[in-house]
N, C-alpha and C. Protein backbone atom coordinates (compact mmCIF):
# COMPACT_ATOMS: atom_id res chain seq x y z
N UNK A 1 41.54 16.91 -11.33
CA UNK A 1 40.14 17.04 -11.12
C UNK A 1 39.73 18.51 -10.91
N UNK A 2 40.36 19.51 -10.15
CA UNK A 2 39.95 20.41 -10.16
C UNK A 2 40.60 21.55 -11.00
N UNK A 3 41.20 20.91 -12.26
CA UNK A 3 41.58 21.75 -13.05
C UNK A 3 40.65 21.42 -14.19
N UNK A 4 39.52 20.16 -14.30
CA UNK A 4 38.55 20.39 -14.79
C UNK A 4 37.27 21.02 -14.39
N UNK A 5 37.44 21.23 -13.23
CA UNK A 5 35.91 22.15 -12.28
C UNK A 5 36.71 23.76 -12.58
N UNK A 6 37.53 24.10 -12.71
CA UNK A 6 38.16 25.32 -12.78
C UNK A 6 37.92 25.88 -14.37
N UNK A 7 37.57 24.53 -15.12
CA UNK A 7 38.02 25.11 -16.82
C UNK A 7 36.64 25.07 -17.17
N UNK A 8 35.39 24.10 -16.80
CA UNK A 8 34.32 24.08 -16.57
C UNK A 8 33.58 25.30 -15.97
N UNK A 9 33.93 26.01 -15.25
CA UNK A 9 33.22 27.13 -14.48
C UNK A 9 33.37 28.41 -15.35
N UNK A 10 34.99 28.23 -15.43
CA UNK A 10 35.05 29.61 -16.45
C UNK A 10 34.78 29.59 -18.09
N UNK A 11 34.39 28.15 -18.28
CA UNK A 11 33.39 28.00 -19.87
C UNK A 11 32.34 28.85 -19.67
N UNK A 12 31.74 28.07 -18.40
CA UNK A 12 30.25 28.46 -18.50
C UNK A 12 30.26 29.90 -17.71
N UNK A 13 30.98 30.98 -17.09
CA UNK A 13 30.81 31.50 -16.77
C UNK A 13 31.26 33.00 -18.00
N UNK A 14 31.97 32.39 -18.77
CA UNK A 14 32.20 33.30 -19.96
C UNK A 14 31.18 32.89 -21.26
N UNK A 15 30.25 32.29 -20.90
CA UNK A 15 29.37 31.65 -22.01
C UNK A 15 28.07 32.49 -21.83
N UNK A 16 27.88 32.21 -20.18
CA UNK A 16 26.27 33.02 -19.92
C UNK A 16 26.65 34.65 -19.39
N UNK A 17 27.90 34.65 -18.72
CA UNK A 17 27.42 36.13 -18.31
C UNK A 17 28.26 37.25 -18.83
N UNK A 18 29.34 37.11 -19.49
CA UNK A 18 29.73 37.94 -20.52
C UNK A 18 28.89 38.41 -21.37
N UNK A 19 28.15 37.66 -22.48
CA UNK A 19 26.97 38.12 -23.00
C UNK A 19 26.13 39.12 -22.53
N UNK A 20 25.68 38.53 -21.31
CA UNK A 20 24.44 39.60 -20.92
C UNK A 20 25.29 41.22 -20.30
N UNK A 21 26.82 41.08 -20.03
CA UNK A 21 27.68 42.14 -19.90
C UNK A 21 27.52 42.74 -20.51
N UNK A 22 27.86 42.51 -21.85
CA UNK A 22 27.91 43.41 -23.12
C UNK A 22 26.37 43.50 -23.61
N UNK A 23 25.28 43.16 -23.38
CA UNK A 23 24.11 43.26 -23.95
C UNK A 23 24.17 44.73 -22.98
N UNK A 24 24.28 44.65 -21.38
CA UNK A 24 23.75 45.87 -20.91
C UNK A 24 24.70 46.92 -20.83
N UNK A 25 25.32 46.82 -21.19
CA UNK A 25 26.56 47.83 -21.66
C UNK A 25 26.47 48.56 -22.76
N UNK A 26 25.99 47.96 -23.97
CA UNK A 26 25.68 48.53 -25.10
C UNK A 26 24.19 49.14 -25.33
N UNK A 27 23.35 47.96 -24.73
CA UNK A 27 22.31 49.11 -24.92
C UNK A 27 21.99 50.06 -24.73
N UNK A 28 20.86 50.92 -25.39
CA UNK A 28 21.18 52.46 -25.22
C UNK A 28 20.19 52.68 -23.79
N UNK A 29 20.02 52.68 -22.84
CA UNK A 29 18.87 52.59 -22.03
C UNK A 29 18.96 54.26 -21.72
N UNK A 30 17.57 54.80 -21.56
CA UNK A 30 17.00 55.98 -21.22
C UNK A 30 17.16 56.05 -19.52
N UNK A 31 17.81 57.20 -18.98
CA UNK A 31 17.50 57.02 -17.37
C UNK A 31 16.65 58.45 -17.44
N UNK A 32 15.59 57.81 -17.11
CA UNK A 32 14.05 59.04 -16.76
C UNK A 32 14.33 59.21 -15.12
N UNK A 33 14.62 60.72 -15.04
CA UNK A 33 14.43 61.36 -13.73
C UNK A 33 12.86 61.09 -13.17
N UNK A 34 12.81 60.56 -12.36
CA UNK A 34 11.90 59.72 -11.57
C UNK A 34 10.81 61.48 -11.02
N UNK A 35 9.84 62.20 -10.99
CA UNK A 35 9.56 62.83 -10.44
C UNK A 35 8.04 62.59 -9.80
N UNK A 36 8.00 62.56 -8.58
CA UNK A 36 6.98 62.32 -7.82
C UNK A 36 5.74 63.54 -7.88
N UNK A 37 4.44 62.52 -8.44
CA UNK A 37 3.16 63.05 -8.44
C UNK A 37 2.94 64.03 -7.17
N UNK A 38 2.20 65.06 -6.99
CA UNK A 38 1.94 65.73 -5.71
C UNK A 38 -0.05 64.85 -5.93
N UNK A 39 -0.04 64.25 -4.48
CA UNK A 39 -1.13 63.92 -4.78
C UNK A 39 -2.07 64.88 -3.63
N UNK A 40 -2.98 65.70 -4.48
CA UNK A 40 -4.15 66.53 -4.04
C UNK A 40 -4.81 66.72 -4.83
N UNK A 41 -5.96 66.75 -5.01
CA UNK A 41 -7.40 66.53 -5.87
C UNK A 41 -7.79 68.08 -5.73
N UNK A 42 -8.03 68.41 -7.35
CA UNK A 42 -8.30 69.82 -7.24
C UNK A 42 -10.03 69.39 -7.72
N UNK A 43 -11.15 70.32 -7.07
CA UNK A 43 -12.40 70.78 -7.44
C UNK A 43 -12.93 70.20 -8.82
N UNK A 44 -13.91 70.46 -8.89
CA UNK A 44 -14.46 70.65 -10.43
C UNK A 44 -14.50 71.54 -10.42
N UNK A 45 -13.88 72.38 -11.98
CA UNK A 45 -13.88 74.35 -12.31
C UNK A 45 -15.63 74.38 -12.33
N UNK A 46 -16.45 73.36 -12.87
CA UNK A 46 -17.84 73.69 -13.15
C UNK A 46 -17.74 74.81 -14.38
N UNK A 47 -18.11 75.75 -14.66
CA UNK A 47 -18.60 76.58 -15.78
C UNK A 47 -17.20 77.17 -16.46
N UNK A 48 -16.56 76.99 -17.18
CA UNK A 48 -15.31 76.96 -17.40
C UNK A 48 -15.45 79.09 -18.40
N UNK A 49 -14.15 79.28 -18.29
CA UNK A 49 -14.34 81.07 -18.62
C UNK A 49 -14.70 81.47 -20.59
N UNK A 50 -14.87 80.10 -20.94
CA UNK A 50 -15.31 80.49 -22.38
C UNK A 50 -16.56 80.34 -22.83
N UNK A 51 -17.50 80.08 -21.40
CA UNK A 51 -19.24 80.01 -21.48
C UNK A 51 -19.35 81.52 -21.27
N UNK A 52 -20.35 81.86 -21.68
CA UNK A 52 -20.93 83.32 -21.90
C UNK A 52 -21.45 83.20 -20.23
N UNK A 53 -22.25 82.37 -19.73
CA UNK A 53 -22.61 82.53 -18.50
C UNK A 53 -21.36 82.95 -17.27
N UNK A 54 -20.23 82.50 -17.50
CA UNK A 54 -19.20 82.55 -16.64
C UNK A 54 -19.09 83.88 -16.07
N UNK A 55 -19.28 84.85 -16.55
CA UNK A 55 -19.53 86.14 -16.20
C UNK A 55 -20.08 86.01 -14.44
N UNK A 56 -21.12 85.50 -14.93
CA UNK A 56 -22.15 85.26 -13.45
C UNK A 56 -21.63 84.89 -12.50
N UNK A 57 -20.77 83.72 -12.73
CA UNK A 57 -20.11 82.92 -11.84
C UNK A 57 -18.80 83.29 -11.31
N UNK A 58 -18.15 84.86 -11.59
CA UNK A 58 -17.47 84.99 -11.45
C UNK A 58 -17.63 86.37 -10.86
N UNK A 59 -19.01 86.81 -10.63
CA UNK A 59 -19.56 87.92 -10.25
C UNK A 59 -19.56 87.19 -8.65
N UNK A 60 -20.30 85.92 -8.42
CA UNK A 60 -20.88 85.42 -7.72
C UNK A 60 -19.59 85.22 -6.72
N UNK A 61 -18.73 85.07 -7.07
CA UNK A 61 -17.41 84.33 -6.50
C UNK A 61 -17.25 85.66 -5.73
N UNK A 62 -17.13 87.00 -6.66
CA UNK A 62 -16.14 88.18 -5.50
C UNK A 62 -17.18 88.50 -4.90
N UNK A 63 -18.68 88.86 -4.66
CA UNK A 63 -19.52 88.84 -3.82
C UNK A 63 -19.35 87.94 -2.86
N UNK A 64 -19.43 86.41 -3.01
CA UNK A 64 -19.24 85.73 -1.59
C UNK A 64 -17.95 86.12 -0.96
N UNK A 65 -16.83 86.92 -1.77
CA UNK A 65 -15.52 86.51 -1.16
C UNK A 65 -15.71 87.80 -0.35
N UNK A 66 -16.62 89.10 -0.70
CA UNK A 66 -16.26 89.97 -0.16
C UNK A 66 -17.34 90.57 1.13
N UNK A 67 -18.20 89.58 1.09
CA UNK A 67 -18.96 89.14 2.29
C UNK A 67 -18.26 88.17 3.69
N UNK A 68 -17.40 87.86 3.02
CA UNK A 68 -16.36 86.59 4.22
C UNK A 68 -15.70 87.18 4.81
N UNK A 69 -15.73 87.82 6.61
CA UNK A 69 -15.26 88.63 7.50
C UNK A 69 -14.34 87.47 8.41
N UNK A 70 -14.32 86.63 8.20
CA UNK A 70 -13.34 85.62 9.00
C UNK A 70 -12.21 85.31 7.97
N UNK A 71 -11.02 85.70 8.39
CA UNK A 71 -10.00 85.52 7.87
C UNK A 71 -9.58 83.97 7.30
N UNK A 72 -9.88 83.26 8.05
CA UNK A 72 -9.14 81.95 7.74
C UNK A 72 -10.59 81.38 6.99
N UNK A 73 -11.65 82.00 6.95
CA UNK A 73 -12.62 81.27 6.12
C UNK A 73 -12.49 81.83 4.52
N UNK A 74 -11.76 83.03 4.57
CA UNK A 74 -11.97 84.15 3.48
C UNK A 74 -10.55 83.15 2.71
N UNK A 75 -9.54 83.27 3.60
CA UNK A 75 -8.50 81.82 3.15
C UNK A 75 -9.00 80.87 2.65
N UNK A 76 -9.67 80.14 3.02
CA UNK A 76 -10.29 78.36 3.08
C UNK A 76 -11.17 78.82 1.02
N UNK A 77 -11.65 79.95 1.66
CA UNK A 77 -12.51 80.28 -0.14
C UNK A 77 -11.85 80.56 -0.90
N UNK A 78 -10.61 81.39 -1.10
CA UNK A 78 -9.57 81.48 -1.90
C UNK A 78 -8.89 80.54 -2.74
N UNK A 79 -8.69 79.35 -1.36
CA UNK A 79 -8.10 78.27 -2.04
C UNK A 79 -8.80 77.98 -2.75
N UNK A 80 -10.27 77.19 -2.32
CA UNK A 80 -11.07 77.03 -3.51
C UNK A 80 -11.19 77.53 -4.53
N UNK A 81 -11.06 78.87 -4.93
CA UNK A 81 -11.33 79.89 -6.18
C UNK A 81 -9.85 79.51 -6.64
N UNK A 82 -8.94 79.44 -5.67
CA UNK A 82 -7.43 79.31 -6.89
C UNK A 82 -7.52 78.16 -7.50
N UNK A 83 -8.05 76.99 -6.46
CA UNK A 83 -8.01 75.56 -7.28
C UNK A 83 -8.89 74.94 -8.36
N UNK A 84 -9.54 75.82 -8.55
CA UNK A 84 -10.57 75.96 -9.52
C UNK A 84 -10.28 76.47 -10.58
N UNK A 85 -9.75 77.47 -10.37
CA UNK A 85 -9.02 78.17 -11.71
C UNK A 85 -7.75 77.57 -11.93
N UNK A 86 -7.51 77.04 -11.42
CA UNK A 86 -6.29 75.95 -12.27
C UNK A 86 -7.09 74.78 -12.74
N UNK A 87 -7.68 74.45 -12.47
CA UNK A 87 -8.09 73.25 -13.21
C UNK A 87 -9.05 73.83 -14.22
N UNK A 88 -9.30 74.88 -14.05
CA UNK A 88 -10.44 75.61 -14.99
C UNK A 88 -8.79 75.42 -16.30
N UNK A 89 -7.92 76.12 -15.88
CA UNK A 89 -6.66 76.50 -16.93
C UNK A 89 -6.57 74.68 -17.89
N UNK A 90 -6.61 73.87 -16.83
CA UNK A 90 -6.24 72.78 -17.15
C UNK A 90 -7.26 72.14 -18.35
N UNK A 91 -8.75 72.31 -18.44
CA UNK A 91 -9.64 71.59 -19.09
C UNK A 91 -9.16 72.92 -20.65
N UNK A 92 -8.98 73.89 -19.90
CA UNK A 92 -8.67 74.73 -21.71
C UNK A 92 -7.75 74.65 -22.32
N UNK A 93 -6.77 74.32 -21.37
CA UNK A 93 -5.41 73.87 -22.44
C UNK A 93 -5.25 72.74 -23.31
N UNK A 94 -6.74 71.47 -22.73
CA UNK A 94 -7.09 70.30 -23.52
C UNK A 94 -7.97 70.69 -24.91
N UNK A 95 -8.37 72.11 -24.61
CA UNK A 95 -9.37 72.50 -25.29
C UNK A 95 -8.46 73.16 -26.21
N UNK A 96 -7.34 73.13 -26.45
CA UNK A 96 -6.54 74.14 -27.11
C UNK A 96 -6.95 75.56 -27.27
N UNK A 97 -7.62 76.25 -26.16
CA UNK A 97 -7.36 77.53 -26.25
C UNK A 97 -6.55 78.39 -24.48
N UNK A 98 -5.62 78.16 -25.77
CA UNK A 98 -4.18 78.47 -24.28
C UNK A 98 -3.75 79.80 -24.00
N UNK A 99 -4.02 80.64 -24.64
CA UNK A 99 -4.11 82.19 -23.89
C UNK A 99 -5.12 82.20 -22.74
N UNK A 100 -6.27 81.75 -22.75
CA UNK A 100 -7.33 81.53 -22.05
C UNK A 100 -7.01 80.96 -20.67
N UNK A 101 -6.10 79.87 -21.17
CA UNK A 101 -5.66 79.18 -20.02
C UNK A 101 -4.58 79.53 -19.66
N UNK A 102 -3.49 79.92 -19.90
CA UNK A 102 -2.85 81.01 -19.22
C UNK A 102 -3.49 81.87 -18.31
N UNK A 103 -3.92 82.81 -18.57
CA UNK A 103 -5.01 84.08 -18.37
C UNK A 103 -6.01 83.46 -16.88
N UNK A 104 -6.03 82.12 -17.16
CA UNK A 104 -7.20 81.76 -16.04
C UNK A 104 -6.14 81.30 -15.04
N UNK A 105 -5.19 80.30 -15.36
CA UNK A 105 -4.04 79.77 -13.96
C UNK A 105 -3.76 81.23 -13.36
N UNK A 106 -3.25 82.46 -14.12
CA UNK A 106 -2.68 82.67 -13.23
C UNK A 106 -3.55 83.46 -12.61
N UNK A 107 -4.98 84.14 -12.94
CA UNK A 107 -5.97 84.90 -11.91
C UNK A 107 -5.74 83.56 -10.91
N UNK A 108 -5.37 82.23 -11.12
CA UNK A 108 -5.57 81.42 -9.70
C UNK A 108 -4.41 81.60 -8.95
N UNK A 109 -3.68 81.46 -9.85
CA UNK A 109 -2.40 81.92 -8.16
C UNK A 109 -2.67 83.85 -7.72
N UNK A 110 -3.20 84.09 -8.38
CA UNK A 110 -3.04 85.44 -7.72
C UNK A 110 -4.20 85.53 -6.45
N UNK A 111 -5.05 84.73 -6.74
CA UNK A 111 -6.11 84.35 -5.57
C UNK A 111 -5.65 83.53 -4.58
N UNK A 112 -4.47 82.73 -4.68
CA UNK A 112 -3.65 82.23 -3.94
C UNK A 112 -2.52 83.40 -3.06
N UNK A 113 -2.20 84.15 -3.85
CA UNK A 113 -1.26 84.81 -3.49
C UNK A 113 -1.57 85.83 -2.19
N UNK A 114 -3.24 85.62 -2.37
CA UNK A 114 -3.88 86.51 -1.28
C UNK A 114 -3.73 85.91 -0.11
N UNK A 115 -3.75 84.72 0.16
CA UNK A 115 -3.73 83.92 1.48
C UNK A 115 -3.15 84.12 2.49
N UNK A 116 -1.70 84.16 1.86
CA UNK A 116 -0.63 84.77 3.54
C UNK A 116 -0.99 85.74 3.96
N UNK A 117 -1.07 86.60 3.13
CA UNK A 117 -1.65 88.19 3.84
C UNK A 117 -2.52 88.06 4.66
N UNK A 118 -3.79 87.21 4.79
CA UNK A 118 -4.88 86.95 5.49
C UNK A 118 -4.31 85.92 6.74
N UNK A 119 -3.93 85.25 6.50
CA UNK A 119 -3.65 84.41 7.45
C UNK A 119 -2.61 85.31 8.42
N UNK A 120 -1.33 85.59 7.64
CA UNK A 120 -0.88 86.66 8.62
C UNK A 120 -1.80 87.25 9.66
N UNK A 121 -2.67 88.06 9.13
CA UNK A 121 -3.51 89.00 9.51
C UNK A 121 -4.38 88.31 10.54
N UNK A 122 -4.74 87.37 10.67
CA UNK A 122 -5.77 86.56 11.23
C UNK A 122 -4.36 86.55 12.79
N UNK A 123 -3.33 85.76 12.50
CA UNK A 123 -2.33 85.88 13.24
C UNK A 123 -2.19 86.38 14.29
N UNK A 124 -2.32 87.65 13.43
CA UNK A 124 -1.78 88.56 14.34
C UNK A 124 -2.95 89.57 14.99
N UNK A 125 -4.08 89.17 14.89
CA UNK A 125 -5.39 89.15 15.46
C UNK A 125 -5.84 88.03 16.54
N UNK A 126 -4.46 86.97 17.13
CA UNK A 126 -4.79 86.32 17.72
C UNK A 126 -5.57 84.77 17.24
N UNK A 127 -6.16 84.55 16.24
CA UNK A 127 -6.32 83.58 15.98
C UNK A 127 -5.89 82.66 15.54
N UNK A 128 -5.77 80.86 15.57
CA UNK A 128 -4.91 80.30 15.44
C UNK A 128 -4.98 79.69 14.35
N UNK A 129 -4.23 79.50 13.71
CA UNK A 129 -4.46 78.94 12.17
C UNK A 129 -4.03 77.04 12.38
N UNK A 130 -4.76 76.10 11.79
CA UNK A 130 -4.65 74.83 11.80
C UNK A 130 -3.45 74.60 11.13
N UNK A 131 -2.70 73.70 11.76
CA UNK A 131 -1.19 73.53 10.75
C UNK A 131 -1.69 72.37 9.67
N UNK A 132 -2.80 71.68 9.78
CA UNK A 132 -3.83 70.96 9.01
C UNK A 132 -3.92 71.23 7.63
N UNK A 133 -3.89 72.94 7.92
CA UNK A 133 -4.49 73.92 6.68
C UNK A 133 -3.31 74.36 6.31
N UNK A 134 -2.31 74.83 6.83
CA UNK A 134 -1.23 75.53 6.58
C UNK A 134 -0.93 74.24 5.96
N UNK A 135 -0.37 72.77 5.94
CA UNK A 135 -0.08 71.82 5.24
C UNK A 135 -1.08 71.63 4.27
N UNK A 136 -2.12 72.05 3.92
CA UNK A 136 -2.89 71.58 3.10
C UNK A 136 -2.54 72.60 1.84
N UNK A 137 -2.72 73.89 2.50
CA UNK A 137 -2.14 74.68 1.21
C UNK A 137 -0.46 74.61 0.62
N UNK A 138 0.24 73.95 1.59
CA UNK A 138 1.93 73.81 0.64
C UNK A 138 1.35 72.52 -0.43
N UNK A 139 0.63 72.03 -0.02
CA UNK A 139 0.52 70.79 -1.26
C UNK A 139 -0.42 71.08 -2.01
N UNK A 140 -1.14 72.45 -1.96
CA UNK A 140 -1.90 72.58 -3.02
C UNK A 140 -0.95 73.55 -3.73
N UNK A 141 0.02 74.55 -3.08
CA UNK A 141 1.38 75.19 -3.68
C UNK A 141 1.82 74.30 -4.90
N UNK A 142 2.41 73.00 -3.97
CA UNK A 142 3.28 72.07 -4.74
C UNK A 142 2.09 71.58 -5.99
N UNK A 143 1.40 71.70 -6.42
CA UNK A 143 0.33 70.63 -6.92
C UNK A 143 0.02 72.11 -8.05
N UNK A 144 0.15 73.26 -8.11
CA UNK A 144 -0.24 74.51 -8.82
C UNK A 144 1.18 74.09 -9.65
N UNK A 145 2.69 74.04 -8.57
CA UNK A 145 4.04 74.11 -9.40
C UNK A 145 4.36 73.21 -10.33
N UNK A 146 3.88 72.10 -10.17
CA UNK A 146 3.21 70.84 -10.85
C UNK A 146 2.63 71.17 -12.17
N UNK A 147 1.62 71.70 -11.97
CA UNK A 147 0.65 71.56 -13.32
C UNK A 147 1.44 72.89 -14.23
N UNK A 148 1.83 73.80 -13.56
CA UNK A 148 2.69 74.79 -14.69
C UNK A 148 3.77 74.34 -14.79
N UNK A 149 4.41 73.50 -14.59
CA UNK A 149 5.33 72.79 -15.23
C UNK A 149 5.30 71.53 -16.37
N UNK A 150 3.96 70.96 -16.07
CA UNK A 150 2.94 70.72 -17.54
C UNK A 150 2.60 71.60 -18.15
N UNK A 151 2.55 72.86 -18.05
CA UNK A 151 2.07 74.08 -19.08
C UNK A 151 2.99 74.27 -19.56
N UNK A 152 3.99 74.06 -19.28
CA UNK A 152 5.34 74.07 -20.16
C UNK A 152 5.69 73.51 -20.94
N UNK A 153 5.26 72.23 -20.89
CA UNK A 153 5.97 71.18 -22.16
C UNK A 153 4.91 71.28 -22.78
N UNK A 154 3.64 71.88 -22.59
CA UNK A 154 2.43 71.86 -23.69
C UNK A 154 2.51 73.14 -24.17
N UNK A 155 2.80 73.91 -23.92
CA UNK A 155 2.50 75.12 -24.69
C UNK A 155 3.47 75.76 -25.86
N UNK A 156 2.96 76.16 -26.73
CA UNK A 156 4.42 76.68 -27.76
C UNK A 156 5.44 77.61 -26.75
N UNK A 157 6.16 77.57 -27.49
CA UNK A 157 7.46 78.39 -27.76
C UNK A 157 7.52 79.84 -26.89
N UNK A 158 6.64 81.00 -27.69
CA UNK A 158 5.96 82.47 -27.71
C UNK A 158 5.24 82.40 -26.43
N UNK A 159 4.59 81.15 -25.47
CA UNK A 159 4.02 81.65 -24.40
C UNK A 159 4.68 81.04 -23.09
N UNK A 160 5.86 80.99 -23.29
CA UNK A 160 6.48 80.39 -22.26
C UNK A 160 6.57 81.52 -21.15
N UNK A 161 6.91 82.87 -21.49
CA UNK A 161 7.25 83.71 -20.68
C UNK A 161 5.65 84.09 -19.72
N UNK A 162 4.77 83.81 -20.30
CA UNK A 162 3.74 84.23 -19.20
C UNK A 162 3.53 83.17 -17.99
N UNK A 163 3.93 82.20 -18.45
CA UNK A 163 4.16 80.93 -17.46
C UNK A 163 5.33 80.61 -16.71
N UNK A 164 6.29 81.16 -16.97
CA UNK A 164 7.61 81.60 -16.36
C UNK A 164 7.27 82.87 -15.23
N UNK A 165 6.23 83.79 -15.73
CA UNK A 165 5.42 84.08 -14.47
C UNK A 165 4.35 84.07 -13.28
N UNK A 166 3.78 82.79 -14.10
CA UNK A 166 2.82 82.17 -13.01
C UNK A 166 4.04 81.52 -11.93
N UNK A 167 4.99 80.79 -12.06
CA UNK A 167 6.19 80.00 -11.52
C UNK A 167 6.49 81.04 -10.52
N UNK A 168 6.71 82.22 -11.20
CA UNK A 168 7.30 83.04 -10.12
C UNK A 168 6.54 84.05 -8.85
N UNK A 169 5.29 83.55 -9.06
CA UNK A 169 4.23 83.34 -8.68
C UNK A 169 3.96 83.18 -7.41
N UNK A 170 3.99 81.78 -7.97
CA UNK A 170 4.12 80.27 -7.07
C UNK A 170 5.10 80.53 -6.06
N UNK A 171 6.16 80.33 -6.68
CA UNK A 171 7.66 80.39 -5.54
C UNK A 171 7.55 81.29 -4.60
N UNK A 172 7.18 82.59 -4.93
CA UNK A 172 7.10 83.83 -4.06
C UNK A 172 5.88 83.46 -3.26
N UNK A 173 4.36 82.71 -3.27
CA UNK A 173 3.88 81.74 -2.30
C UNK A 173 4.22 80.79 -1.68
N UNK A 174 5.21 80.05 -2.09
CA UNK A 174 5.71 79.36 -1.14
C UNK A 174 6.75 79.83 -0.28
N UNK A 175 7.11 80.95 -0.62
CA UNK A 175 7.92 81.48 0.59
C UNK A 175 7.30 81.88 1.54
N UNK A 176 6.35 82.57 1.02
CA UNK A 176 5.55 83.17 1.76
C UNK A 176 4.96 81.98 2.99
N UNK A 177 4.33 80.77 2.68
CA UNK A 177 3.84 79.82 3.50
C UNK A 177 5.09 79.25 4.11
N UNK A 178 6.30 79.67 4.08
CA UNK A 178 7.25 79.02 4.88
C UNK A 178 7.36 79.90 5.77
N UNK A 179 6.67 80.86 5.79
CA UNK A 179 7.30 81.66 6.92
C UNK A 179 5.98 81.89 7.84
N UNK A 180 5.08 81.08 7.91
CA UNK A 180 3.55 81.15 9.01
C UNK A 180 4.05 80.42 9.53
């Protein structure tokens, strides 16, 4: 009797799951490195840098910035102006004109790049900076390293190297915010 429950089990157990052994064994399956979205919502750019008006709007920007005598507010506007100009980069690279958008990301990290200095400075003037904000800008860091790493797989060949320096950019800001 139980040399028919023994011959019975290993029928059916070499019938159904051998098969599906060798089905997933052979197939060719893709393993996609899993990489996690940075989720932070950048601005609307509003007047993007290939309107003739943009001029204005970009007049308008270093006037307010150079009216802003509070450090961590002159910060708080920066970000805005960097996150803007990345997404400004972002609507032109849909637009296929990608020198442009090059040219515009990285005036945004360089408006980024201004931040530590200020905040330092604020620092060391005694005022206290929100770790609120100090976390708000590593994920707008992470969320810039993000999208130029989409500028990468979109852009030819010939403009990789100017985006290989927005990256290095970036990194040299985030060091920088690791150390406030």
């Amino acid at each position: 009797m139980i040399k028919k429950w023994l011959t019975a089990f290993l029928l059916v157990f070499l019938v159904l799951i051998t098969p599906l052994a060798v089905y997933f064994l052979e197939s060719p399956h893709q393993v996609k490195a899993y990489q996690e979205k940075v989720v932070y919502q950048l601005p609307y750019p509003g007047i993007l840098p290939d309107n003739p008006l943009y001029v204005f709007k970009a007049l308008r920007d270093q006037i307010q910035a150079f009216f802003i005598r509070d450090y961590q507010k002159k910060a708080e506007t920066y970000l805005l102006y960097s996150d803007k100009r990345v997404n400004m980069a972002m609507f032109l690279l849909e637009k296929g004109k990608i020198n442009l958008a090059i040219t515009t990301f990285s005036k945004g990290e360089k408006y980024f790049l201004k931040i530590p200095p200020l905040l330092k400075e604020a620092k060391r003037q005694g005022q206290q900076i929100p770790s609120d904000f100090i976390d708000k800008l590593k994920l707008a860091n992470a969320k810039h390293k993000e999208i130029a790493d989409n500028f990468l797989k979109k852009i030819p060949q010939g403009e990789t190297a100017a985006v290989m320096e927005i990256i290095k950019i970036n990194e040299k800001i985030k060091t920088d915010l690791e150390k406030l």
